[in-house]
Protein backbone atom coordinates (compact mmCIF):
# COMPACT_ATOMS: atom_id res chain seq x y z
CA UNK A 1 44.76 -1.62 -20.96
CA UNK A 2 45.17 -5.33 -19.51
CA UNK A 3 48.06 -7.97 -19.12
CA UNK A 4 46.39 -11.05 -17.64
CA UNK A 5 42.98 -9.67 -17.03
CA UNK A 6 45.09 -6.58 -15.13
CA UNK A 7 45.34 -2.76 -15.88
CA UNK A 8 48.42 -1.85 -16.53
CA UNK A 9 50.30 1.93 -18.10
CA UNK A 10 53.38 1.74 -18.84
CA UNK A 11 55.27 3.99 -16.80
CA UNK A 12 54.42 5.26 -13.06
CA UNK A 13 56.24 6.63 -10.42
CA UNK A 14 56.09 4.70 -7.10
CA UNK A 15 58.40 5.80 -3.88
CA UNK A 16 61.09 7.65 -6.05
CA UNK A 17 61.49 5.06 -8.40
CA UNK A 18 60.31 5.21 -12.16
CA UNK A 19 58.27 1.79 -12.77
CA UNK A 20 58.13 0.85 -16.43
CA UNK A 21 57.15 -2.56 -18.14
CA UNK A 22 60.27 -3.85 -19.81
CA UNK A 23 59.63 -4.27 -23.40
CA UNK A 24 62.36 -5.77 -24.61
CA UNK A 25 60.72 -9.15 -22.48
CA UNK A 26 57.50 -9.42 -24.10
CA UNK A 27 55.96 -11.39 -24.77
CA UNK A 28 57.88 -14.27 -23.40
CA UNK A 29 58.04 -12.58 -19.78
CA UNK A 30 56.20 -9.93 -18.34
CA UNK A 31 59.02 -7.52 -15.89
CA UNK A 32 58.27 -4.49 -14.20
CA UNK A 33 61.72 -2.84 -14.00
CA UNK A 34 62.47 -0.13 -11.59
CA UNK A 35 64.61 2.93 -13.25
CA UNK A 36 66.91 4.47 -9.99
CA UNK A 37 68.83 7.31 -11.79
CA UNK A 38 68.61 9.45 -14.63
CA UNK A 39 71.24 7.04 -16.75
CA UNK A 40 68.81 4.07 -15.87
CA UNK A 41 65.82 6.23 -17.72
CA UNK A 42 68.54 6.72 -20.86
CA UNK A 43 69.35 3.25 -20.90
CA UNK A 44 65.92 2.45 -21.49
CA UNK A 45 65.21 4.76 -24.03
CA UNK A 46 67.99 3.32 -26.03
CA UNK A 47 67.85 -0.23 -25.22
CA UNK A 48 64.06 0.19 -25.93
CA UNK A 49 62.92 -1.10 -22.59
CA UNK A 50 60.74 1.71 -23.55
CA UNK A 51 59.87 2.56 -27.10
CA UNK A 52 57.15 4.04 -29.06
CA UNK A 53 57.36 8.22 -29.63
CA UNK A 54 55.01 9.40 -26.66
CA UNK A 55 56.38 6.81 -24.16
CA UNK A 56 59.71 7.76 -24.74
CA UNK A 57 58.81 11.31 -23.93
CA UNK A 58 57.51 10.69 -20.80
CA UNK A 59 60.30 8.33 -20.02
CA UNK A 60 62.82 11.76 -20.42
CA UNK A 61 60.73 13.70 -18.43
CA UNK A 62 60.75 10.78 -15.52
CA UNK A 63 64.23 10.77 -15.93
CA UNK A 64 64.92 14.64 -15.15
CA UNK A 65 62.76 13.78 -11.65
CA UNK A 66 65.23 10.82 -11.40
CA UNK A 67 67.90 13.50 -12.26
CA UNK A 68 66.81 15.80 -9.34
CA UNK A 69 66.69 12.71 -6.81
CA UNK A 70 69.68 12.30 -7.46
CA UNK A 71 71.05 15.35 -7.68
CA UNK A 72 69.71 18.59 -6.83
CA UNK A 73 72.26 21.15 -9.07
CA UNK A 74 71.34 22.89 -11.98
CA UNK A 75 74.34 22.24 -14.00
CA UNK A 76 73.46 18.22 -13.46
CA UNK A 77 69.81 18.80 -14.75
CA UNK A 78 71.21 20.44 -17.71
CA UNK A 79 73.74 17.75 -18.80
CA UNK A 80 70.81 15.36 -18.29
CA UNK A 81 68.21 17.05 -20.12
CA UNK A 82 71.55 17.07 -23.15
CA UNK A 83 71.89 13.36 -22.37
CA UNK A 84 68.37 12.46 -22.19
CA UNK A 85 67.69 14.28 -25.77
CA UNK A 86 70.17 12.43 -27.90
CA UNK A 87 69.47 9.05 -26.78
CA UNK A 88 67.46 8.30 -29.92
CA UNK A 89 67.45 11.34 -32.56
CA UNK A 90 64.32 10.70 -34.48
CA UNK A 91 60.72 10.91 -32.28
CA UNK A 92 60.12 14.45 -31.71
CA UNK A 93 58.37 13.86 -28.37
CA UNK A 94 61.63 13.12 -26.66
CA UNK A 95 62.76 16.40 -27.20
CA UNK A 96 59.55 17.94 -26.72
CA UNK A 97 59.29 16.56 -23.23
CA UNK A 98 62.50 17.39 -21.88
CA UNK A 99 62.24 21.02 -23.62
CA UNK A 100 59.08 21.63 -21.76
CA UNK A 101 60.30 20.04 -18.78
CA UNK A 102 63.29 22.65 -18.83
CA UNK A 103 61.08 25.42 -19.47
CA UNK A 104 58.48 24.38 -16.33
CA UNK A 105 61.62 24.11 -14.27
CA UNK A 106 63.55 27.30 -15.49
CA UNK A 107 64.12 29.65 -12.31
CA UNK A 108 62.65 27.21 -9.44
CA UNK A 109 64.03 27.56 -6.32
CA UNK A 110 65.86 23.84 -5.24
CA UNK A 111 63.44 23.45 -2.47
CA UNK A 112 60.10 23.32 -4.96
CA UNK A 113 62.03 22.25 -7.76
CA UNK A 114 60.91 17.87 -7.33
CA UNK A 115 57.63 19.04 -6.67
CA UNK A 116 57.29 20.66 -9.94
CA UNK A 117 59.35 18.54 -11.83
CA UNK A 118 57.53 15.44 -10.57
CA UNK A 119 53.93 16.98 -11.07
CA UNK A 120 55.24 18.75 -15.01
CA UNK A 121 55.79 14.88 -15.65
CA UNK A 122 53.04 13.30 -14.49
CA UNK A 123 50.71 15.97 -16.24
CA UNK A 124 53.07 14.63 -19.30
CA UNK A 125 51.52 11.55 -18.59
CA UNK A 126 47.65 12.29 -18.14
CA UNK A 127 47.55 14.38 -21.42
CA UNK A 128 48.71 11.81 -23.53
CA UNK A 129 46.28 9.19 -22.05
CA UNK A 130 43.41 11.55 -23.05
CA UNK A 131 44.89 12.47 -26.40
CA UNK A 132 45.07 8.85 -26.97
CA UNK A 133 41.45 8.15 -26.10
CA UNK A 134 40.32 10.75 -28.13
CA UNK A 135 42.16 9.92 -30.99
CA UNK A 136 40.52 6.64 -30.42
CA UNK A 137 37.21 8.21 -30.17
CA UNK A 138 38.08 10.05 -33.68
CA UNK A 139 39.14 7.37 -35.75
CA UNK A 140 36.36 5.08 -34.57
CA UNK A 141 34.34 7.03 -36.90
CA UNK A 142 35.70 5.90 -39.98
CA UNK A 143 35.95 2.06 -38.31
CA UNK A 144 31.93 2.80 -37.80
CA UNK A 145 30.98 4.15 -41.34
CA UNK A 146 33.22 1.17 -42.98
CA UNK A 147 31.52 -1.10 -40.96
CA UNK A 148 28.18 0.05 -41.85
CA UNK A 149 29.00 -0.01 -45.30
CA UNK A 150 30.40 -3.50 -45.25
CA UNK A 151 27.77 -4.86 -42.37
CA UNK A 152 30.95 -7.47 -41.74
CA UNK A 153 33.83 -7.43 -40.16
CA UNK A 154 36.68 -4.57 -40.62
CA UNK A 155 40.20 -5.56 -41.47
CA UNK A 156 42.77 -3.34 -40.42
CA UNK A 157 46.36 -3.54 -41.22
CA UNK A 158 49.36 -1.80 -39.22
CA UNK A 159 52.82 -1.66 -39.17
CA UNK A 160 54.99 -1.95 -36.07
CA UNK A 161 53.34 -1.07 -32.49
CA UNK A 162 51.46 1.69 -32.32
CA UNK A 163 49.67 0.17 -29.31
CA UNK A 164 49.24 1.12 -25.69
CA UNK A 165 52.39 0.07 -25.06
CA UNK A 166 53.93 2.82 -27.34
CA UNK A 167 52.28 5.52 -25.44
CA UNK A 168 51.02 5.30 -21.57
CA UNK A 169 47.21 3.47 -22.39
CA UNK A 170 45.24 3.49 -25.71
CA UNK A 171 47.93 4.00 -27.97
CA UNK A 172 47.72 6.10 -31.52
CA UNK A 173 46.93 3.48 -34.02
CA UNK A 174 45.37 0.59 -31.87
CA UNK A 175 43.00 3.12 -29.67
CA UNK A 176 40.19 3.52 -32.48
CA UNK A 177 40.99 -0.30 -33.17
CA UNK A 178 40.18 -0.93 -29.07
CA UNK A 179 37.19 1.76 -29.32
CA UNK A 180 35.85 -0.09 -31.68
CA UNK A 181 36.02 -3.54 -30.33
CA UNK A 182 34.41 -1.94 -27.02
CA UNK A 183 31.36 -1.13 -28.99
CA UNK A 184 31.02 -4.26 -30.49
CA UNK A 185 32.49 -3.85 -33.63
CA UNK A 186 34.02 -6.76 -35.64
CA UNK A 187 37.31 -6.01 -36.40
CA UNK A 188 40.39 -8.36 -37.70
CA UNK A 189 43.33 -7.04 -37.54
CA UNK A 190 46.17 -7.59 -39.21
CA UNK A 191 49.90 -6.97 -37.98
CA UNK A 192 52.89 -6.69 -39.61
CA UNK A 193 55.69 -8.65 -37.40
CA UNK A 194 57.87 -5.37 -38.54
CA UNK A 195 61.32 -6.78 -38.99
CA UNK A 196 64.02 -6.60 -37.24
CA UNK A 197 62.80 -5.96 -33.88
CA UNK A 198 59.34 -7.73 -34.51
CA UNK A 199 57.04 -4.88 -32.29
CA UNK A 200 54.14 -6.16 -34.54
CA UNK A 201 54.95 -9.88 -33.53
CA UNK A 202 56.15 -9.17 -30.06
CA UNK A 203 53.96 -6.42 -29.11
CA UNK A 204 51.32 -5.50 -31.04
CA UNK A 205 49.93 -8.99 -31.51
CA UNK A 206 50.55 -9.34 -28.21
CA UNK A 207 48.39 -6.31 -26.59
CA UNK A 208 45.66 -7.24 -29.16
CA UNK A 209 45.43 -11.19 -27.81
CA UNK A 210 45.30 -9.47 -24.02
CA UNK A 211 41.97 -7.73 -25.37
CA UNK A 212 40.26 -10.51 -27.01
CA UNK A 213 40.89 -9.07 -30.38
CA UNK A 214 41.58 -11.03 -33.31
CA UNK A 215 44.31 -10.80 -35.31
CA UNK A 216 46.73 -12.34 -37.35
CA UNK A 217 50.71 -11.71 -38.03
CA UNK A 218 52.11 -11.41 -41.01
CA UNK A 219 55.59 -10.71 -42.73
CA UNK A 220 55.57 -7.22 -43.52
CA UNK A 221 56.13 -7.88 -47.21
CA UNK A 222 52.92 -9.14 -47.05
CA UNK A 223 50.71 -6.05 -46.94
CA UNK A 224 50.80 -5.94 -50.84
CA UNK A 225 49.07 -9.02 -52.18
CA UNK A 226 46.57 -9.03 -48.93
CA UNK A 227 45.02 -5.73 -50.78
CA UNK A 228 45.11 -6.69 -54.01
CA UNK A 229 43.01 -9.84 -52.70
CA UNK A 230 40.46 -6.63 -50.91
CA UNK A 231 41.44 -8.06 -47.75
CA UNK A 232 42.46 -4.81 -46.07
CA UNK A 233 39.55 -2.09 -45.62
CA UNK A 234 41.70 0.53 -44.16
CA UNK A 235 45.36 1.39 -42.51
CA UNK A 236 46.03 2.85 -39.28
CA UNK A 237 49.68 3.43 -38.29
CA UNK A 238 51.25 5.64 -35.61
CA UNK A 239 54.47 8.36 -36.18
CA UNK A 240 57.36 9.09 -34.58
CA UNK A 241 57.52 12.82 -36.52
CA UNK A 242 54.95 14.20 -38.60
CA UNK A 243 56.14 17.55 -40.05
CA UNK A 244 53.82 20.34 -40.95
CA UNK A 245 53.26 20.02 -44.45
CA UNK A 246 51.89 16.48 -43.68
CA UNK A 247 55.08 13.95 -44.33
CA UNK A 248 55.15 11.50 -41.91
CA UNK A 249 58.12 9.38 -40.48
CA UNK A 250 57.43 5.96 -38.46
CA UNK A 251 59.13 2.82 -38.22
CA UNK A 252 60.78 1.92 -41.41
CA UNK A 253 58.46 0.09 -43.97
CA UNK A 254 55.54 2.42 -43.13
CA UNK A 255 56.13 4.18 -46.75
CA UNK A 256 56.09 0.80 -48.37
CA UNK A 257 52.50 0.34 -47.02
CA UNK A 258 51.38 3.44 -48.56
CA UNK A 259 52.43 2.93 -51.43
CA UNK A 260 50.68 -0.37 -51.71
CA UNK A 261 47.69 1.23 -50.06
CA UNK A 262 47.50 4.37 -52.64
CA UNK A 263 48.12 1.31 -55.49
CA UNK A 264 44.82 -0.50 -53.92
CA UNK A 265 42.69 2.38 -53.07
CA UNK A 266 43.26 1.10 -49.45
CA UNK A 267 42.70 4.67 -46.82
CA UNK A 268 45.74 5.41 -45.17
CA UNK A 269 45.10 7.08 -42.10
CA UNK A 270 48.46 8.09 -39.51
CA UNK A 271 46.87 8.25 -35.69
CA UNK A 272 49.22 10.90 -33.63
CA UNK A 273 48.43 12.85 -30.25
CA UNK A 274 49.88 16.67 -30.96
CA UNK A 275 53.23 15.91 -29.16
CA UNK A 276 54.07 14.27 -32.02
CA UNK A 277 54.13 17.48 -34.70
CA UNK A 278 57.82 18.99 -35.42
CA UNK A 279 56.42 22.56 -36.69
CA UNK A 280 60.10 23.79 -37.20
CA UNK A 281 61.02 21.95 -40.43
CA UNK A 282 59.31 21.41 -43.56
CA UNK A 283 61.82 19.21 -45.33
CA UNK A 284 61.69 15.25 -44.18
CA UNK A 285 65.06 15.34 -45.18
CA UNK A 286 66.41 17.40 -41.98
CA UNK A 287 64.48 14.58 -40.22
CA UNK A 288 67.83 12.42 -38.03
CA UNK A 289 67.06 8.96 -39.65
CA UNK A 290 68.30 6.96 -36.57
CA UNK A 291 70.46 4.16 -37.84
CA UNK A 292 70.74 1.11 -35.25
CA UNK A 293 73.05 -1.91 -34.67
CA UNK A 294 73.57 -4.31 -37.47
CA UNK A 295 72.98 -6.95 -34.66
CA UNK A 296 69.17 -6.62 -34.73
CA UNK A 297 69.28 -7.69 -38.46
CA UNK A 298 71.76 -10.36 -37.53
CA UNK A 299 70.53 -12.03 -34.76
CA UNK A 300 66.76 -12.97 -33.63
CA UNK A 301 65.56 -13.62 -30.24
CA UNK A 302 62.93 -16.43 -28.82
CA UNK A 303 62.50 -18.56 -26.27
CA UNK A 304 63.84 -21.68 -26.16
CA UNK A 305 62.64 -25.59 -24.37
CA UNK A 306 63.68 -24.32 -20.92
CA UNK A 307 61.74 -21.15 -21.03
CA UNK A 308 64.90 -19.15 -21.32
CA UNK A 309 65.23 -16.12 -23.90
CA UNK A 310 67.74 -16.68 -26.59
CA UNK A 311 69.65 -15.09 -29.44
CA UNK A 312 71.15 -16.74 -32.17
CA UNK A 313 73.03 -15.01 -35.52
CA UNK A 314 70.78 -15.61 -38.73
CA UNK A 315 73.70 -14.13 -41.12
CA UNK A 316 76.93 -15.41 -42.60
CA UNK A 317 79.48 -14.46 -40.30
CA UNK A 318 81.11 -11.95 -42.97
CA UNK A 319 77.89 -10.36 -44.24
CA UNK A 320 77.35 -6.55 -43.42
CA UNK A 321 73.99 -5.00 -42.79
CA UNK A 322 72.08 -1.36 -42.88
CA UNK A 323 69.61 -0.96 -39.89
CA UNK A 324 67.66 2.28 -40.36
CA UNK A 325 64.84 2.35 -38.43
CA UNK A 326 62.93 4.77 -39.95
CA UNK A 327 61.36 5.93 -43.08
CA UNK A 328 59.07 8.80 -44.30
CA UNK A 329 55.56 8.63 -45.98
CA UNK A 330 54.81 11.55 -48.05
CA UNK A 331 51.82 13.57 -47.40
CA UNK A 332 50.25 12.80 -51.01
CA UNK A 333 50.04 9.44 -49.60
CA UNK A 334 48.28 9.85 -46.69
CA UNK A 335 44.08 9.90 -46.23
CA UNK A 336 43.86 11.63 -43.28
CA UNK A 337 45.21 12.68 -39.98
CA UNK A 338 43.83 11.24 -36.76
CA UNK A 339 44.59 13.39 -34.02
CA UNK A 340 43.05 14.38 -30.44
CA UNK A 341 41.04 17.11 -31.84
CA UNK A 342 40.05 15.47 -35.00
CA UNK A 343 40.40 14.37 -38.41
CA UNK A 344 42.50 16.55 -41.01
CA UNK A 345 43.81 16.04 -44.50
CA UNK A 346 47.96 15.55 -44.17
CA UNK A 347 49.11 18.96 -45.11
CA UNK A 348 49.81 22.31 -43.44
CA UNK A 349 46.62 23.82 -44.13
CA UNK A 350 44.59 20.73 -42.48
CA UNK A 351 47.24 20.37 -38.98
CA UNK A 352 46.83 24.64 -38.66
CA UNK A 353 42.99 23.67 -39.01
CA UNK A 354 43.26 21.96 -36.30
CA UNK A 355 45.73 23.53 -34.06
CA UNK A 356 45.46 27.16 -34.27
């Protein structure tokens, strides 16, 4: 997708350095930070340079070529891989990236073993640009048949950034949203700023202006009333987890929306490349809830008369806080599943439809 009329992904590997766009910038400032070592590629994924479930995936498996690089010794890869996996608990794809990493890389000889590793991640990459395009190519579908219906334009409302710059180009939820606007497709959409970290404000809005789409941010408490009004046609929001009886968990405030959306007869629909499926538990409540620093409820950031990024404490001093970052949408809330190999209803019967 395009900054400034450019193409950009968000991650590439350029003369043994990891190249990502820092995230935690935009949109005030557009950096392209290099990542050196494996601890740079951590740092990331918990500072959320990089964020979003499949970009954080490919970020670990980046970081076990950065860990070779570095360091050519088994016992080093291992700690790394450890490292690398509990650096934010809750998207699946983190782990699922440096497991298959590990596995691609189990019994290489040292001499092959950056070859491999280097080529395991950038096939990582590549797959989940395609799975995002399809998924794009899915859930344009039911962007066409409301559109026909309507013969106006579609408003869609999301939560948080599911956008290209949660994955490595498309993105989950914004890909049908960018399909669509490629055909010629009215679309509005509207984006919840997703308190406290604002990725709907920050990032979502952001990508969408870059494209020529319109939208328009909102408070995310404002969801509600905007489809009681009928002034959302349909939801599209992206996971960090999706188990396989259909629950989904994304950025906290996601199950709010559903509810709101079942209240409203608003469709629902959770956009996910495969990556993102945990088939090992059923119950959401096994699910690591990550639980982040009271500071990004205390404080806000923006940019200030010299052009210089800012923070500045919105609290009382003595006031504590709860930062969870995630929540989880029951199935029985859920219209549908937009994958990379299809639609299917949000239950085990409709994933194992799908993936055999």
């Amino acid at each position: 997708m395009k900054i400034e009329g450019k193409s950009y992904k968000t991650i590439w590997f350029e003369n043994n350095l990891v190249k990502i766009i820092d995230q935690t910038k935009l949109p005030h400032k557009f950096v392209i930070k290099n990542l050196k070592n494996v601890k740079d590629a951590i740092n990331a994924i918990k500072t959320m340079e990089v964020r979003g479930a499949p970009l954080i995936g490919a970020t670990a498996a980046f970081g076990l070529v950065l860990s070779i690089i570095e360091k050519n010794d088994l016992s080093f890869l291992k700690k790394s891989s450890e490292e690398l996996i509990v650096s934010r608990p809750t998207a699946i794809n983190l782990k699922w990236a440096v497991d298959r990493m590990m596995k691609k890389l189990s019994g290489v000889n040292d001499k092959d073993i950056l070859k491999i590793a280097l080529d395991e991640a950038k096939a990582i990459t590549e797959e989940d640009e395609k799975f995002c395009k399809n998924i794009g190519l899915n859930g344009l579908k039911i962007i066409e048949e409301i559109s026909n219906k309507k013969k106006d334009t579609v408003n869609i409302l999301t939560h948080c950034n599911a956008g290209w710059l949660a994955t490595i180009d498309w993105g989950t939820a914004t890909s049908p949203i960018y399909h669509a606007h490629q055909k010629g497709i009215k679309v509005h959409v509207w984006v919840d700023e997703t308190r406290p970290r604002n990725q709907g404000a920050n990032l979502t809005s952001y990508e969408l202006n870059e494209e020529g789409i319109s939208n328009t941010v909102i408070t995310d408490n404002a969801g509600g009333i905007l489809m009681q009004r009928g002034e959302v046609d349909m939801c599209i929001v992206g996971t960090d987890r999706t188990l396989s009886n259909g629950d989904v968990c994304n950025k906290i405030g996601t199950y709010l929306k559903a509810l709101s959306a079942k209240d409203n007869n608003v469709p629902f629909y959770v956009a996910l490349p495969s990556s993102t499926i945990d088939w090992s538990i059923k119950d959401h409540k096994q699910i690591p809830i990550e639980e982040r620093d009271s500071e990004e409820l205390s404080h806000v950031e923006g940019i200030d008369e010299n052009n210089e990024i800012k923070k500045v404490r919105i609290y009382p001093q003595k006031s504590k806080s709860l930062n969870l970052a995630f929540d989880v949408t029951p199935a029985k809330l859920v219209t549908g599943l937009i994958t990379e190999k299809g639609i299917c209803e949000a239950s085990e019967k409709g994933l194992k439809g799908l993936f055999k």
